[in-house]
C-alpha atoms as a PDB file:
ATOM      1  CA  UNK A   1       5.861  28.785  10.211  1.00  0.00           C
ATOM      2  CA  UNK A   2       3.985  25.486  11.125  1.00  0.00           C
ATOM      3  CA  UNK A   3       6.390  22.547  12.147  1.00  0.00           C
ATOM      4  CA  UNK A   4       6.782  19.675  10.226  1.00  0.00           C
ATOM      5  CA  UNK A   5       7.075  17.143  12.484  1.00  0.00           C
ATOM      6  CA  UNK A   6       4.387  18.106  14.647  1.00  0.00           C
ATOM      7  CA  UNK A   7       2.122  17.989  11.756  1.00  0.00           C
ATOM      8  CA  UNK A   8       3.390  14.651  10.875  1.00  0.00           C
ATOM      9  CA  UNK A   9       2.405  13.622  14.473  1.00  0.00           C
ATOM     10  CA  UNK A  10      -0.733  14.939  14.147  1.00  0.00           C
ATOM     11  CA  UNK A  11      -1.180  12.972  10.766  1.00  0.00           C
ATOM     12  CA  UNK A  12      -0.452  10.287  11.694  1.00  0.00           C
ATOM     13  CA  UNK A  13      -2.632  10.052  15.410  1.00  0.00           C
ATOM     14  CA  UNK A  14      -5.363  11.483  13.005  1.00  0.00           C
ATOM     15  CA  UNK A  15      -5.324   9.092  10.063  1.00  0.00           C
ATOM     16  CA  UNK A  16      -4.530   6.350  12.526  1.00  0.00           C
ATOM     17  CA  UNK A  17      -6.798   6.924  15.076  1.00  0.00           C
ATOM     18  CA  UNK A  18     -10.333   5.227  13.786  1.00  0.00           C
ATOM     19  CA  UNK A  19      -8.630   1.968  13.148  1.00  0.00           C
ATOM     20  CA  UNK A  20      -7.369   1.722  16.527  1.00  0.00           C
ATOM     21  CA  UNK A  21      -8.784   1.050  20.195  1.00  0.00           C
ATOM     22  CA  UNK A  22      -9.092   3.974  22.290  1.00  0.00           C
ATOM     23  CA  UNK A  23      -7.256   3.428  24.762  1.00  0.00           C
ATOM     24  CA  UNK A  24      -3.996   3.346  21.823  1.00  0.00           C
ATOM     25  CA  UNK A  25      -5.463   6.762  20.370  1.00  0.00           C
ATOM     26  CA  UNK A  26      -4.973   8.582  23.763  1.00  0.00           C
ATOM     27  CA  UNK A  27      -1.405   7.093  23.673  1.00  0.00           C
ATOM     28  CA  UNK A  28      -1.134   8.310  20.427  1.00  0.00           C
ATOM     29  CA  UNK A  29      -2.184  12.059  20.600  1.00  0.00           C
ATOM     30  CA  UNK A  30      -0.164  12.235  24.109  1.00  0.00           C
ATOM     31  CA  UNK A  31       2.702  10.851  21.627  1.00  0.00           C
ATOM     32  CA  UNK A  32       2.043  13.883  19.492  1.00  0.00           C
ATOM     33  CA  UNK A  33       1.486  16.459  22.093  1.00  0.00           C
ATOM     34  CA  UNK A  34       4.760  15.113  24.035  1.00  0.00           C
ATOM     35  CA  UNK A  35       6.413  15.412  20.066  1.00  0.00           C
ATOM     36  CA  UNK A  36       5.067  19.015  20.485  1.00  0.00           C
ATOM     37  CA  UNK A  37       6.008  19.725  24.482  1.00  0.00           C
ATOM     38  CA  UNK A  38       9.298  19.004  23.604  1.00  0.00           C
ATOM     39  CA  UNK A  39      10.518  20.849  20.609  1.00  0.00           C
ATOM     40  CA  UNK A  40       9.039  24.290  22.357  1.00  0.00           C
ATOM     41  CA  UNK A  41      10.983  23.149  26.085  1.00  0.00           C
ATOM     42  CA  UNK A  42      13.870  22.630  24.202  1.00  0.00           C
ATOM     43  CA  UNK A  43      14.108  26.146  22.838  1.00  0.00           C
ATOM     44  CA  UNK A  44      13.900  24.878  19.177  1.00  0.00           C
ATOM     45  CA  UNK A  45      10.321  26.607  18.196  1.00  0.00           C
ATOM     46  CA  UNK A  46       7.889  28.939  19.528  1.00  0.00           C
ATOM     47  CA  UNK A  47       5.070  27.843  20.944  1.00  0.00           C
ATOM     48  CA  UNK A  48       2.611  28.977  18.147  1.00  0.00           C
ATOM     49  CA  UNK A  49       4.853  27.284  15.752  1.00  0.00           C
ATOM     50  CA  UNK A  50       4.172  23.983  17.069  1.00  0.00           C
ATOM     51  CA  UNK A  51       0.315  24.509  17.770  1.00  0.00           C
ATOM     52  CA  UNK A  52       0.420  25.409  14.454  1.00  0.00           C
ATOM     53  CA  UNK A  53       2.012  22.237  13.135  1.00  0.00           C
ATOM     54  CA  UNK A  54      -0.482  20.522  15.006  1.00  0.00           C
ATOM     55  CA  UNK A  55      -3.408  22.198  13.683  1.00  0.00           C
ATOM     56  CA  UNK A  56      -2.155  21.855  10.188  1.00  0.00           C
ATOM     57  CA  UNK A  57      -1.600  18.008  11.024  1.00  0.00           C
ATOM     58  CA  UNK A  58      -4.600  17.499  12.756  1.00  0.00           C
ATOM     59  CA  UNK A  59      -6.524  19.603   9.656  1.00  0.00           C
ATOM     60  CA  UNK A  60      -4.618  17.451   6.993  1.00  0.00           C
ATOM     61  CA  UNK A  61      -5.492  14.359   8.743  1.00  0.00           C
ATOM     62  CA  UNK A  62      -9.003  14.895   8.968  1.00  0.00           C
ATOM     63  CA  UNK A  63      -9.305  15.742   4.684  1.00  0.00           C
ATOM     64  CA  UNK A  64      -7.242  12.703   4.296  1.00  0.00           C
ATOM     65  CA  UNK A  65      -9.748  10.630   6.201  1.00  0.00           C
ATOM     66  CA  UNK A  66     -13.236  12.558   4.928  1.00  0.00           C
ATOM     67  CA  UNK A  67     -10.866  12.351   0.834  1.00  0.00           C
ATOM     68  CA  UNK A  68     -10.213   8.644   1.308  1.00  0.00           C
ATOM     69  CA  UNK A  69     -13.119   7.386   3.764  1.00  0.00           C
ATOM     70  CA  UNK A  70     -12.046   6.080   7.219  1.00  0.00           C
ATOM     71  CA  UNK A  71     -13.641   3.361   8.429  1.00  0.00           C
ATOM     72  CA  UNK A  72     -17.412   2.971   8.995  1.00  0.00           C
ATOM     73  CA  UNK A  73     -18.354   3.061  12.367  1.00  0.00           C
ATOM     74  CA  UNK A  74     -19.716  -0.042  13.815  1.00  0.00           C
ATOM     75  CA  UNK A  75     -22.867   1.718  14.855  1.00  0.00           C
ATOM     76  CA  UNK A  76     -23.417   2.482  10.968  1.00  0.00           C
ATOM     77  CA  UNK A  77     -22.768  -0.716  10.027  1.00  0.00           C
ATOM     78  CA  UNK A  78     -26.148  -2.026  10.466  1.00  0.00           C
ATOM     79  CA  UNK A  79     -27.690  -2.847   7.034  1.00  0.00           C
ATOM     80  CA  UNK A  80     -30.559  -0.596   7.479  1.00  0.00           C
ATOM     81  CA  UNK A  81     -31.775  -0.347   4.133  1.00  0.00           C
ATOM     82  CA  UNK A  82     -28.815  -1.484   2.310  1.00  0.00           C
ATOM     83  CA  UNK A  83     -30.234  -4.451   0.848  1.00  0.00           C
ATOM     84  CA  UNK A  84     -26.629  -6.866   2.056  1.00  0.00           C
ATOM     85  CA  UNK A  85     -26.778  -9.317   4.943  1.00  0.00           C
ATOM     86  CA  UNK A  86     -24.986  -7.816   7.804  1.00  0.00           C
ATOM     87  CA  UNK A  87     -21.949 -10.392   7.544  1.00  0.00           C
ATOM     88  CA  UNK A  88     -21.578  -8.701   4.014  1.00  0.00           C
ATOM     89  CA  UNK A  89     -20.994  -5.168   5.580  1.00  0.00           C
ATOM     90  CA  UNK A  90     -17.148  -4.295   6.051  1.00  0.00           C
ATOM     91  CA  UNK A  91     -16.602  -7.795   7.097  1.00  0.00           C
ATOM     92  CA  UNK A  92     -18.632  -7.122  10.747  1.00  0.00           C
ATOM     93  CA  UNK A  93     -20.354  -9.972  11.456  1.00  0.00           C
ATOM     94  CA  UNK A  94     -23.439  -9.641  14.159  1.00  0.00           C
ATOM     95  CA  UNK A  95     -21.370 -10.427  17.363  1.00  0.00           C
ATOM     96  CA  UNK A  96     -18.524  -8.073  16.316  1.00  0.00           C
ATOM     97  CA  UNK A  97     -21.627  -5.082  16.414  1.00  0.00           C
ATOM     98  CA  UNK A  98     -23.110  -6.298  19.781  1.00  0.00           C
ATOM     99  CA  UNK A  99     -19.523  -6.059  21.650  1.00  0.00           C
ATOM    100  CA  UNK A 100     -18.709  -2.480  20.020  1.00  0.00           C
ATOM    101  CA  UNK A 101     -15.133  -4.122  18.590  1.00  0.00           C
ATOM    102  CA  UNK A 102     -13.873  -1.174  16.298  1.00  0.00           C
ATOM    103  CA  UNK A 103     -13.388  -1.535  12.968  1.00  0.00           C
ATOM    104  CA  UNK A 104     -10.630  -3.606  11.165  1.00  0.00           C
ATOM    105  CA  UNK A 105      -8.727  -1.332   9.066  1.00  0.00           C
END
């Protein structure tokens, strides 16, 4: 049976992890795979149990972001025939684009 709070882990570094820097998603999914390291080292679930909590998180995560729409990438946010100024698009103004800032969530 999949583990709950490795799927919450998951979840949450998946849901999280387009509205944050990169460097803070790697933090993040070590977070979650240290969440999952230690429940099986401590002897309280098999190892399949928690790869399958975070498969079921990471699964969950990615229908909540496709259901709800993450963010728009900054490289789509170019107003390519759109018809709005590019200050108009998700709040990305031109200089934001050029320095590949990630997107405000």
């Amino acid at each position: 049976m999949p583990l709950g709070s490795c799927e919450a882990a998951a979840v949450i570094a998946t849901v999280v992890g387009p509205c944050i820097t990169l460097p803070v998603r790697i933090a993040l999914w070590i977070l979650a795979l240290a969440v999952v390291s230690a429940r099986v080292f401590a002897g309280a679930h098999l190892p399949l149990d928690v790869i399958g909590g975070l498969f079921f998180g990471w699964g969950g995560g990615s229908l909540t972001n496709l259901a709800f729409g993450g963010p728009t990438s900054v490289n789509q946010a170019d107003g390519a025939g759109l018809g709005r100024p590019d200050h108009e698009l998700n709040g990305w103004p031109s200089l934001a684009r050029a320095r590949r800032v990630p997107p405000r969530c």
